[in-house]
C-alpha atoms as a PDB file:
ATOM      1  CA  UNK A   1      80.468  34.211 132.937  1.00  0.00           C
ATOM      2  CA  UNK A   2      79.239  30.760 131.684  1.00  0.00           C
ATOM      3  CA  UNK A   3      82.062  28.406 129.774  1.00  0.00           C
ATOM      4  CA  UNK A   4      79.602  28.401 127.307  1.00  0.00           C
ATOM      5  CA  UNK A   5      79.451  32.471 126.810  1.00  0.00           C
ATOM      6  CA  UNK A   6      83.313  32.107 127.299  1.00  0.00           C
ATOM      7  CA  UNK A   7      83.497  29.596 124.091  1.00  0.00           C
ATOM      8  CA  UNK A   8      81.154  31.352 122.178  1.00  0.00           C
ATOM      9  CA  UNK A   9      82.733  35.092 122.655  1.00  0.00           C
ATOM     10  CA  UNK A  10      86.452  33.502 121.563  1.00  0.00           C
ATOM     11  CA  UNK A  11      84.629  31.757 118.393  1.00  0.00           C
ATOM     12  CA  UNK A  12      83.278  34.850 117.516  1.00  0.00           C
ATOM     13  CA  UNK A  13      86.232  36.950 118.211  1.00  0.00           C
ATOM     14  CA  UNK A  14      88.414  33.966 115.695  1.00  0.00           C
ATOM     15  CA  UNK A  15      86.067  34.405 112.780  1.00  0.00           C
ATOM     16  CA  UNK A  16      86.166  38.502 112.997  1.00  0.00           C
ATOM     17  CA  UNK A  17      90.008  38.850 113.084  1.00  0.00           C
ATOM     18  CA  UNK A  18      92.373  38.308 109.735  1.00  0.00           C
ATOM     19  CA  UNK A  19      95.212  36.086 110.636  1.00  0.00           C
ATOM     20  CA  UNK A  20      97.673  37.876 111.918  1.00  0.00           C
ATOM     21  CA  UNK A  21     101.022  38.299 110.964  1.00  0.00           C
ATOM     22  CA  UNK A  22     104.452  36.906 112.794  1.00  0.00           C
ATOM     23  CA  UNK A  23     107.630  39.343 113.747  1.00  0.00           C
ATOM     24  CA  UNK A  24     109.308  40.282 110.833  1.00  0.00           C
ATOM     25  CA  UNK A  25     112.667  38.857 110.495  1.00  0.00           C
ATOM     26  CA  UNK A  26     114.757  42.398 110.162  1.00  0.00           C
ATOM     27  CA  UNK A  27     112.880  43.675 113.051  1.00  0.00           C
ATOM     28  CA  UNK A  28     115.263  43.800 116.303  1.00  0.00           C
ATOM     29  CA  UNK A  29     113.436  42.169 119.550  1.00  0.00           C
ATOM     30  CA  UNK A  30     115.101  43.449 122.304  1.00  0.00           C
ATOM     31  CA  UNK A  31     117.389  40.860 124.811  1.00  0.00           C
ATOM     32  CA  UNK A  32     118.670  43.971 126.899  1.00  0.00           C
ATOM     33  CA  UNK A  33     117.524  47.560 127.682  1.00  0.00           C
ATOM     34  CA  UNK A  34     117.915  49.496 124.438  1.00  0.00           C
ATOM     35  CA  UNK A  35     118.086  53.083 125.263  1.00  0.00           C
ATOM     36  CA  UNK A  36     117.134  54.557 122.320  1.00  0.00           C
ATOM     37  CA  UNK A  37     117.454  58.375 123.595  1.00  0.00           C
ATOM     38  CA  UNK A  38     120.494  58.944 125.099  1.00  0.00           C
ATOM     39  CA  UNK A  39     120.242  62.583 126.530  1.00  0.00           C
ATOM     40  CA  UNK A  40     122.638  63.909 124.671  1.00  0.00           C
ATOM     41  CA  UNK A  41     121.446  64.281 120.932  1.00  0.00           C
ATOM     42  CA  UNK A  42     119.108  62.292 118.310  1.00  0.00           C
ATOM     43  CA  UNK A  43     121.464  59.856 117.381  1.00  0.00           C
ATOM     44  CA  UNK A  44     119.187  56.886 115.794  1.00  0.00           C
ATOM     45  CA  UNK A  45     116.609  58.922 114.790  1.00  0.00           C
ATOM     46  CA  UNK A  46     115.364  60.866 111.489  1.00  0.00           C
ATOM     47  CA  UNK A  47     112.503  63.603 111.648  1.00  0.00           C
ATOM     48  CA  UNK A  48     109.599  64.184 109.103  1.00  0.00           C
ATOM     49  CA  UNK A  49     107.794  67.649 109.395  1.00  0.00           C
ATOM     50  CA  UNK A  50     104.909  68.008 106.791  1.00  0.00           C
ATOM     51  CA  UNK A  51     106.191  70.947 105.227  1.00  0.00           C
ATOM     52  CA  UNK A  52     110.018  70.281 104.908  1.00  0.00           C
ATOM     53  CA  UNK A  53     110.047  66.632 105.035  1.00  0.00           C
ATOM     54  CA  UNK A  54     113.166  64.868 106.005  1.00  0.00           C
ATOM     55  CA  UNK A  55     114.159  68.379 106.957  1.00  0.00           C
ATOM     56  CA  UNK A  56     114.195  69.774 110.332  1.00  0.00           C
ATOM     57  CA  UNK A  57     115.085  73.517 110.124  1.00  0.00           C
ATOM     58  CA  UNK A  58     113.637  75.270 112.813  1.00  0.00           C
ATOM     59  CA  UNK A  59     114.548  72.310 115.445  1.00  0.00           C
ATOM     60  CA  UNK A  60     111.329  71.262 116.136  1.00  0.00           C
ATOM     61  CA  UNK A  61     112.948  68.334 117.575  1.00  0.00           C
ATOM     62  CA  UNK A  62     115.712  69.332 120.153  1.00  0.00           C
ATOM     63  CA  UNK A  63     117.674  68.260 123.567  1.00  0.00           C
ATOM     64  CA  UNK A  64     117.289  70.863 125.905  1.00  0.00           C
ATOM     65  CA  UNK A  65     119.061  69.712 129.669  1.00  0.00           C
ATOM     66  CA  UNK A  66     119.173  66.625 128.498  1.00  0.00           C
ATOM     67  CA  UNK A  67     115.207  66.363 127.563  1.00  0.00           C
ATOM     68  CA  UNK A  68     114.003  65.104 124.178  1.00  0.00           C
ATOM     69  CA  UNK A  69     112.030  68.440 123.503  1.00  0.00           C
ATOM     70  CA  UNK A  70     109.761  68.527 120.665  1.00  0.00           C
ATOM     71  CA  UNK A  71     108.449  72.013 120.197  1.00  0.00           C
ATOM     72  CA  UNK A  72     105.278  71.698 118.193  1.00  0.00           C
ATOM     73  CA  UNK A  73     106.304  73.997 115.896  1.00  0.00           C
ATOM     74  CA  UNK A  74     104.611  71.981 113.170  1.00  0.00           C
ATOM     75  CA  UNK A  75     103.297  68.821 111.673  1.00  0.00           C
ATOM     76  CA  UNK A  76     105.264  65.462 111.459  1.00  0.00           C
ATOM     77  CA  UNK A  77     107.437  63.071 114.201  1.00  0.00           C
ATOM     78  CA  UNK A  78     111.085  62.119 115.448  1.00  0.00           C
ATOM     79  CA  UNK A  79     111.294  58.316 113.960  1.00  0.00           C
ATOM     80  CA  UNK A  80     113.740  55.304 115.395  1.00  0.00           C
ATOM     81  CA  UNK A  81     116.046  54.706 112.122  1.00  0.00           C
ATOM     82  CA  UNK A  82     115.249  50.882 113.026  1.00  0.00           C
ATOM     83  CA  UNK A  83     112.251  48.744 113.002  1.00  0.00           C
ATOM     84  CA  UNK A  84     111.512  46.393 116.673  1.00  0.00           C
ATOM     85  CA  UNK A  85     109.461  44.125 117.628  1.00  0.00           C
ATOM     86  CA  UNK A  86     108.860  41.912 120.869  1.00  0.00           C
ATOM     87  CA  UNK A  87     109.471  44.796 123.532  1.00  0.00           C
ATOM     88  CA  UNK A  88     108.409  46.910 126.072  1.00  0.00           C
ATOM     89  CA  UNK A  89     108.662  50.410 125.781  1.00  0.00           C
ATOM     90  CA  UNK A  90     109.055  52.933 128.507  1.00  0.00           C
ATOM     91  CA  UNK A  91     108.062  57.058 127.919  1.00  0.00           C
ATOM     92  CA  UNK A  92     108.083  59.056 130.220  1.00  0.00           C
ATOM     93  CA  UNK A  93     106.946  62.801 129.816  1.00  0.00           C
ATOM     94  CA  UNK A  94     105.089  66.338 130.546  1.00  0.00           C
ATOM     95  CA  UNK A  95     103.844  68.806 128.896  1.00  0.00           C
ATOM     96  CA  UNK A  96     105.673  72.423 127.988  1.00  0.00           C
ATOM     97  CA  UNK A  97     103.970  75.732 128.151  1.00  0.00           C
ATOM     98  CA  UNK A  98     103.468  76.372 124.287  1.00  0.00           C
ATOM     99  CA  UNK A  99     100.181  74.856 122.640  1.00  0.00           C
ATOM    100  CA  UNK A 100      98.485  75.558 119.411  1.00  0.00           C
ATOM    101  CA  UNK A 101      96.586  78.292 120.273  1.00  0.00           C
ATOM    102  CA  UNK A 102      93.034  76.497 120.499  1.00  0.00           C
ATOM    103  CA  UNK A 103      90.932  74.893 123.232  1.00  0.00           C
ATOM    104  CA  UNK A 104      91.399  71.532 122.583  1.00  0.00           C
ATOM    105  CA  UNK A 105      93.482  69.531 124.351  1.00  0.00           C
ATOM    106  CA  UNK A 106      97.601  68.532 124.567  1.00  0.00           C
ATOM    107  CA  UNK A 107      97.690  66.515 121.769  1.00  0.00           C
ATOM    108  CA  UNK A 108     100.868  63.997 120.676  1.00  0.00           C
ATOM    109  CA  UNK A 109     101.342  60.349 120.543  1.00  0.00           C
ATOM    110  CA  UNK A 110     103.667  56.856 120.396  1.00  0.00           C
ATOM    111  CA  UNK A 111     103.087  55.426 117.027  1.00  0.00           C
ATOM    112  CA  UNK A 112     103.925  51.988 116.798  1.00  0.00           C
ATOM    113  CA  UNK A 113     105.257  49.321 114.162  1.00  0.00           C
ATOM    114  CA  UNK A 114     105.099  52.307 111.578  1.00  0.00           C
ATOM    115  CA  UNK A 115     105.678  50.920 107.995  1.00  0.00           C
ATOM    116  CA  UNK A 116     106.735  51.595 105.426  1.00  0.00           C
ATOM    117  CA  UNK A 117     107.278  55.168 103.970  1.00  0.00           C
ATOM    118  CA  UNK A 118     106.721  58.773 105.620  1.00  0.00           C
ATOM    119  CA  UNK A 119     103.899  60.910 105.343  1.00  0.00           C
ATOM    120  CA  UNK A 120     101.763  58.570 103.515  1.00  0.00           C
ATOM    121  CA  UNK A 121      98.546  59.551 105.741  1.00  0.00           C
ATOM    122  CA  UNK A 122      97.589  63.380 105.110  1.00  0.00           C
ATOM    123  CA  UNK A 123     101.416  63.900 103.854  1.00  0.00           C
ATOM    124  CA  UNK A 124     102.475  63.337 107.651  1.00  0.00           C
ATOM    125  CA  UNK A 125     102.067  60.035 109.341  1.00  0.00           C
ATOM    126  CA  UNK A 126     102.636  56.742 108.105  1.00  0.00           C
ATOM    127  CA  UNK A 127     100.638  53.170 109.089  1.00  0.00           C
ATOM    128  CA  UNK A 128     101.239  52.565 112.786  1.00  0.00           C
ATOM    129  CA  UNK A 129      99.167  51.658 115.777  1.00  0.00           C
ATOM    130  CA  UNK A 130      99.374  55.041 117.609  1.00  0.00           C
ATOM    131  CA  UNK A 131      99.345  55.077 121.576  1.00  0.00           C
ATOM    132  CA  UNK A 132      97.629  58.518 122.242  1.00  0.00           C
ATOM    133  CA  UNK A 133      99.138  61.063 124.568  1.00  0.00           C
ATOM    134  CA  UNK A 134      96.089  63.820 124.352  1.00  0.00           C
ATOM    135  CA  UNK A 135      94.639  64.984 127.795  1.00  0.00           C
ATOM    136  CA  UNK A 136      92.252  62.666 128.923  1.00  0.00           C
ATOM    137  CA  UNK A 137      92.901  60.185 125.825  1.00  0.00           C
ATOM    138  CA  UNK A 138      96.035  58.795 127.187  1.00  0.00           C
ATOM    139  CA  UNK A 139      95.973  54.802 126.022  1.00  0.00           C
ATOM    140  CA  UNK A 140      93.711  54.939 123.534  1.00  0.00           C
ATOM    141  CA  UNK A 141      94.951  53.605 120.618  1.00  0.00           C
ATOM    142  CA  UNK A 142      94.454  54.394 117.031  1.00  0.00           C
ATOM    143  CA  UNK A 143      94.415  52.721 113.758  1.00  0.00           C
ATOM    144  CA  UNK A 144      95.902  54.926 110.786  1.00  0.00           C
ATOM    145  CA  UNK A 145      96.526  53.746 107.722  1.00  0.00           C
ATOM    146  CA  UNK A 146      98.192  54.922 104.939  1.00  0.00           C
ATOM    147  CA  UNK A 147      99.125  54.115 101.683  1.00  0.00           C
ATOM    148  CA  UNK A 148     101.540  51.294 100.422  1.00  0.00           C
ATOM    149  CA  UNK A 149     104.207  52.223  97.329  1.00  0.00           C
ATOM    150  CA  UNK A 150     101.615  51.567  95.168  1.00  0.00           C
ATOM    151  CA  UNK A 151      98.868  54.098  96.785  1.00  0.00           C
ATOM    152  CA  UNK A 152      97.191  51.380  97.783  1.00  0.00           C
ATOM    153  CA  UNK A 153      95.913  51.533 102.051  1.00  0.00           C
ATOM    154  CA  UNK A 154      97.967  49.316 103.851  1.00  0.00           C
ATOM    155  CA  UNK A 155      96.689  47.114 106.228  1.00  0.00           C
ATOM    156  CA  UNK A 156      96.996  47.895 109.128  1.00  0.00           C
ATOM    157  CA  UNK A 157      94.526  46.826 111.908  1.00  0.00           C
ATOM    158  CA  UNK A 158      93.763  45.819 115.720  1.00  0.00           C
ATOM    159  CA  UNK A 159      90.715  43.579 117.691  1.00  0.00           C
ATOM    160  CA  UNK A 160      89.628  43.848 120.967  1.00  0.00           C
ATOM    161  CA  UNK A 161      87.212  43.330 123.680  1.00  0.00           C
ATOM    162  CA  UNK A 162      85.091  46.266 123.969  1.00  0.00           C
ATOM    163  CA  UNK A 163      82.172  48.407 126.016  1.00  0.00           C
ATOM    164  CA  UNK A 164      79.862  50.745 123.837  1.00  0.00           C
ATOM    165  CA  UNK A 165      79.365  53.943 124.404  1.00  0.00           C
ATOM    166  CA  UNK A 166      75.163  54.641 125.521  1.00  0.00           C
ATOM    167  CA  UNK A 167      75.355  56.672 121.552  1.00  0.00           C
ATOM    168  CA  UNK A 168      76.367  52.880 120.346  1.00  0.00           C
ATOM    169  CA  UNK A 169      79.433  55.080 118.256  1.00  0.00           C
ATOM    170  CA  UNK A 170      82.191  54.885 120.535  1.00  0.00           C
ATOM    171  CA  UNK A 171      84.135  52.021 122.256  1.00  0.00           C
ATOM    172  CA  UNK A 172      86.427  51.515 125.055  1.00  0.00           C
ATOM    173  CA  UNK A 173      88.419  48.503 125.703  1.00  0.00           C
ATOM    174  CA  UNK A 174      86.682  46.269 128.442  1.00  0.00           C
ATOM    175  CA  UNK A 175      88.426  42.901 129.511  1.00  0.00           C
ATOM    176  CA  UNK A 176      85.593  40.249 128.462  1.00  0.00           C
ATOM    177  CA  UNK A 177      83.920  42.403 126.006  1.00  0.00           C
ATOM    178  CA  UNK A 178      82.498  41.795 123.035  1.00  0.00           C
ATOM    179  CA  UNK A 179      85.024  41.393 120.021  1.00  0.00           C
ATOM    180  CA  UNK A 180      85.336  44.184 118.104  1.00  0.00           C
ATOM    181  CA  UNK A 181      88.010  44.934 114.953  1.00  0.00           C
ATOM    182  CA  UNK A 182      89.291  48.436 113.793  1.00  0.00           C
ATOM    183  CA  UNK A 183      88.751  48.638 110.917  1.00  0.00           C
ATOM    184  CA  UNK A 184      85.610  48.217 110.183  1.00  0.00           C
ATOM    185  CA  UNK A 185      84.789  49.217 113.792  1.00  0.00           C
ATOM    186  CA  UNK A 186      84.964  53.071 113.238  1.00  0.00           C
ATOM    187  CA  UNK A 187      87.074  55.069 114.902  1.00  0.00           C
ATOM    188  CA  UNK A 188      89.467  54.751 117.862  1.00  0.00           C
ATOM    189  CA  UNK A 189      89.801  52.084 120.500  1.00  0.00           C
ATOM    190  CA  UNK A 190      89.065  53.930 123.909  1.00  0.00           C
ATOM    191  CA  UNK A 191      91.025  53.296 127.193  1.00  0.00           C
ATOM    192  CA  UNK A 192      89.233  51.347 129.668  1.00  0.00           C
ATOM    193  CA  UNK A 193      88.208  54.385 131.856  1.00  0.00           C
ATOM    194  CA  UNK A 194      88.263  56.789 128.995  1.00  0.00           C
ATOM    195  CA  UNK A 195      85.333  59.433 130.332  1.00  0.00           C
ATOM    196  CA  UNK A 196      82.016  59.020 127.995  1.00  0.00           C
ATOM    197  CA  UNK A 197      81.354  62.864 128.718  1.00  0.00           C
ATOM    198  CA  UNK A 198      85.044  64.238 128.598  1.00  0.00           C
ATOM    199  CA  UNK A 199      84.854  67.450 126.307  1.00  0.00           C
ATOM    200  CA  UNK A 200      88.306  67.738 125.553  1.00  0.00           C
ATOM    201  CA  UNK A 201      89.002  71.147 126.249  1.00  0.00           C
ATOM    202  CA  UNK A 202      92.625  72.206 127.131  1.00  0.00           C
ATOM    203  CA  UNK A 203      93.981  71.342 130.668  1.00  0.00           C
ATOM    204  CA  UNK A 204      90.679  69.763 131.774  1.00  0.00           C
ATOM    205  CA  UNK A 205      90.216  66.215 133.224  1.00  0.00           C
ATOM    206  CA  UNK A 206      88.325  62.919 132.697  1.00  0.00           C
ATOM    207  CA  UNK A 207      86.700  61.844 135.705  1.00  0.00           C
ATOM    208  CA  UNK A 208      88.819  58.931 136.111  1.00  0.00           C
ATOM    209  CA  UNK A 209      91.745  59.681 134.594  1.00  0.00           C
ATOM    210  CA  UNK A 210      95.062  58.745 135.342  1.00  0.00           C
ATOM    211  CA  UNK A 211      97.901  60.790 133.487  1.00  0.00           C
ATOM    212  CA  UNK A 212      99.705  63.048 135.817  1.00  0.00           C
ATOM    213  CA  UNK A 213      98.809  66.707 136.302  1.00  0.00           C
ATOM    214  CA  UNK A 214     100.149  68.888 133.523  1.00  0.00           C
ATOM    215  CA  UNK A 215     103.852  69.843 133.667  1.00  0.00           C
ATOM    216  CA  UNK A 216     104.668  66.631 135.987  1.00  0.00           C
ATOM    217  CA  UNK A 217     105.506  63.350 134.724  1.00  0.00           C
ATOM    218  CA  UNK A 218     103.689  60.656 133.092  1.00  0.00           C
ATOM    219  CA  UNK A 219     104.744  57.309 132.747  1.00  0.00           C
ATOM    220  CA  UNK A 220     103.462  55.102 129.520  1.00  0.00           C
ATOM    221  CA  UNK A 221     104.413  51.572 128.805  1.00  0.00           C
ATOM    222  CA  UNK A 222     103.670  49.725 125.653  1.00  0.00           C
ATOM    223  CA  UNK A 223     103.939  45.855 125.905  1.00  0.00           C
ATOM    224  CA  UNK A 224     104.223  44.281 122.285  1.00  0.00           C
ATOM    225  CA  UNK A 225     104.339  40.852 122.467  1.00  0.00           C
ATOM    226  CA  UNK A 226     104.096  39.432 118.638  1.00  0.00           C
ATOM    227  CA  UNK A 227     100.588  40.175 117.790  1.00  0.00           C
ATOM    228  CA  UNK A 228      99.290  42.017 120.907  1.00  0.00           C
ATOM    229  CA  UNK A 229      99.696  45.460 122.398  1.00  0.00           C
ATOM    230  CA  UNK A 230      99.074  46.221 126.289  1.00  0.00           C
ATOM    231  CA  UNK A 231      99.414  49.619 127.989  1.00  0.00           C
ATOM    232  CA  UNK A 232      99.665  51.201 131.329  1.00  0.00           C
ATOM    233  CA  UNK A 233      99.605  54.342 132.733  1.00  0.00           C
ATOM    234  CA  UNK A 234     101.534  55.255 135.956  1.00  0.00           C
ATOM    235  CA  UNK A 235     100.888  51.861 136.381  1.00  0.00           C
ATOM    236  CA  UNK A 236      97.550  50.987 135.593  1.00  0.00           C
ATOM    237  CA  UNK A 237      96.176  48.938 132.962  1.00  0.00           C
ATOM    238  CA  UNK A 238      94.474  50.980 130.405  1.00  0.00           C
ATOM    239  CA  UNK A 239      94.263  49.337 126.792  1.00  0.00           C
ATOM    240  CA  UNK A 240      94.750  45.869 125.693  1.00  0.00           C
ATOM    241  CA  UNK A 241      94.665  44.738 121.747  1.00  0.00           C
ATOM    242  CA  UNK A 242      94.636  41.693 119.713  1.00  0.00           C
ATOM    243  CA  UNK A 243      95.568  40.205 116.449  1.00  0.00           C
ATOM    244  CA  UNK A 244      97.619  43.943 115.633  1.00  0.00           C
ATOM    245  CA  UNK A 245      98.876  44.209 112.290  1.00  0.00           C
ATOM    246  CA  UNK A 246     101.202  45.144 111.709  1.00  0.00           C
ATOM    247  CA  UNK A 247     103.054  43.672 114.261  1.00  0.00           C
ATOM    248  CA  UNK A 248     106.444  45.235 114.244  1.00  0.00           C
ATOM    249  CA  UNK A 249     107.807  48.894 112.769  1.00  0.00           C
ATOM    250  CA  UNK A 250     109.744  52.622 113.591  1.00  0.00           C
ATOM    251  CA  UNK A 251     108.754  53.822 116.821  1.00  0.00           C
ATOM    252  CA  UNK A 252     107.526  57.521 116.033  1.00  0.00           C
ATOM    253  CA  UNK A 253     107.089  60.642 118.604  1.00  0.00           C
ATOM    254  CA  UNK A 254     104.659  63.140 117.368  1.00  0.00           C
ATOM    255  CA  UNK A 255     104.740  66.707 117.154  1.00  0.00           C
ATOM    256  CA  UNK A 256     101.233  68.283 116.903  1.00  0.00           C
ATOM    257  CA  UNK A 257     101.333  71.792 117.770  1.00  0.00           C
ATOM    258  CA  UNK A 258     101.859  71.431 121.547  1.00  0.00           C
ATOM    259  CA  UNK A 259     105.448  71.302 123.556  1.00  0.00           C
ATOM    260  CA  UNK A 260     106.070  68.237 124.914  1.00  0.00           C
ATOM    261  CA  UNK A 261     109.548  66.850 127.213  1.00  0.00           C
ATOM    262  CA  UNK A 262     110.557  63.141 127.507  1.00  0.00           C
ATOM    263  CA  UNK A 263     112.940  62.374 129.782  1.00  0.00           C
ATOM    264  CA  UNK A 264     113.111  58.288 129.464  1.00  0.00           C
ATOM    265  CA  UNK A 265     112.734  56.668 126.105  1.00  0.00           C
ATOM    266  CA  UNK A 266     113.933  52.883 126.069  1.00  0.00           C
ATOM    267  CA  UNK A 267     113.052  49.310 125.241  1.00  0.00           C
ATOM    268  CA  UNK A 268     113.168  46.547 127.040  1.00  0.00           C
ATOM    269  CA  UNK A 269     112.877  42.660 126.317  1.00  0.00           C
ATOM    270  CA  UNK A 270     109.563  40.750 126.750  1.00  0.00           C
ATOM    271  CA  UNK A 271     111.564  38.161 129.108  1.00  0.00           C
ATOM    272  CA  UNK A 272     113.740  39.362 132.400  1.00  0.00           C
ATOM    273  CA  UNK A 273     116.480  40.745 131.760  1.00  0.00           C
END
């Protein structure tokens, strides 16, 4: 690639992208592991199901032999009580046996830098960057954005470098891409391998995909590092975004309708430890 494509792709990527915001101040940034579940119970965490809100009465979120188990009996997510920023998260987990009942895939997700209030997107999540866990999606990352205290959206957004789809509708991220935002790029910023033709059917595979089988273990990490968010996938690279805003929040686990186990949950800082 010429300097000259170089310079022009990064001046055109700078005059798509809002200015991004800095840390927030009350957000913690990680100097040492922070092992935020502990295998034992939910200590540091609330719940939000769509039907009983801050209410969790039929457990959907458990420990079971020292698993996080989220059942998927319902709508909603297990939320950190505290907001970070600056980290590196480790997850890893499988899928359970229960699903929803339909064909489409095992679907749950990370959601990042969540702010501010609960169920302020369809009366379940709230504005985060989410880091998809669905078969074949794993890395993609979404924007959802819900409302402010005032029912106005809040604004919440990510850039990239991207590949388009042959329909020109969806993208995936590809390192030296065009720039693309989201929003007004529609929706949801692809992994880099994510299959064009996957069907999403339950328990099928992309042609190139790299999640574990179901029922063994898959290991995400997200890498925030102020206004950027990297991930990998047992290892590999899969997703890289720019200019994220928000760019700190609640770390959320969803529960979707499918039975999911997570075994390793922590944060670590951005510098050795």
């Amino acid at each position: 690639m010429s300097v000259r494509l170089v310079l022009c792709l990064f001046l055109l990527f700078a005059t798509l992208q809002p200015a991004a915001p800095a840390v927030a101040s009350d957000a913690i940034q990680p100097k040492q592991k922070i092992i935020l579940f502990n295998g034992t119970d939910l200590d540091g965490f609330t719940t939000w199901l769509r039907d009983t809100k801050t209410e969790d009465p039929r457990r959907v979120f458990r420990v079971t032999d020292g698993e996080l188990h989220i059942t998927g009996d319902g709508f909603g997510y297990l939320g950190t009580r505290e907001r970070y920023g600056d980290y590196r998260l480790v997850a890893e987990y499988r899928w359970g046996k229960k699903t929803d009942g339909g064909k489409f895939v095992r679907n749950s997700g990370i959601m990042l830098h969540s702010v501010p209030e609960d169920g302020t997107y369809q009366g379940v999540w709230t504005s985060s960057i989410e880091c998809q866990l669905a078969q074949g999606c794993v890395g993609d990352l979404i924007v959802i954005r819900g409302n402010d205290p005032s029912a106005n959206p809040f604004p919440v957004s990510v850039a990239a470098e991207v590949e388009v789809a042959p329909d020109g509708k969806r993208h995936r991220w590809k390192e030296g891409g065009p720039p693309k935002m989201f929003p007004p790029t529609r929706g949801q910023l692809w992994w880099s391998r994510h299959d064009w033709d996957f069907q999403e059917l339950i328990d099928t595979r992309g042609k190139d995909d790299v999640e574990s089988p179901v029922g063994e273990w898959t290991r995400v990490e997200c890498v925030c590092d102020g206004d950027r968010i990297e991930v990998t996938v047992n290892g590999h690279r899969v997703n890289r975004s720019e200019r994220v805003n928000p760019a700190a929040g609640r770390i959320l686990l969803q529960s979707e309708g499918f039975e999911l186990f997570i075994r390793k949950l922590e944060l670590h800082p951005l510098t050795p430890e």
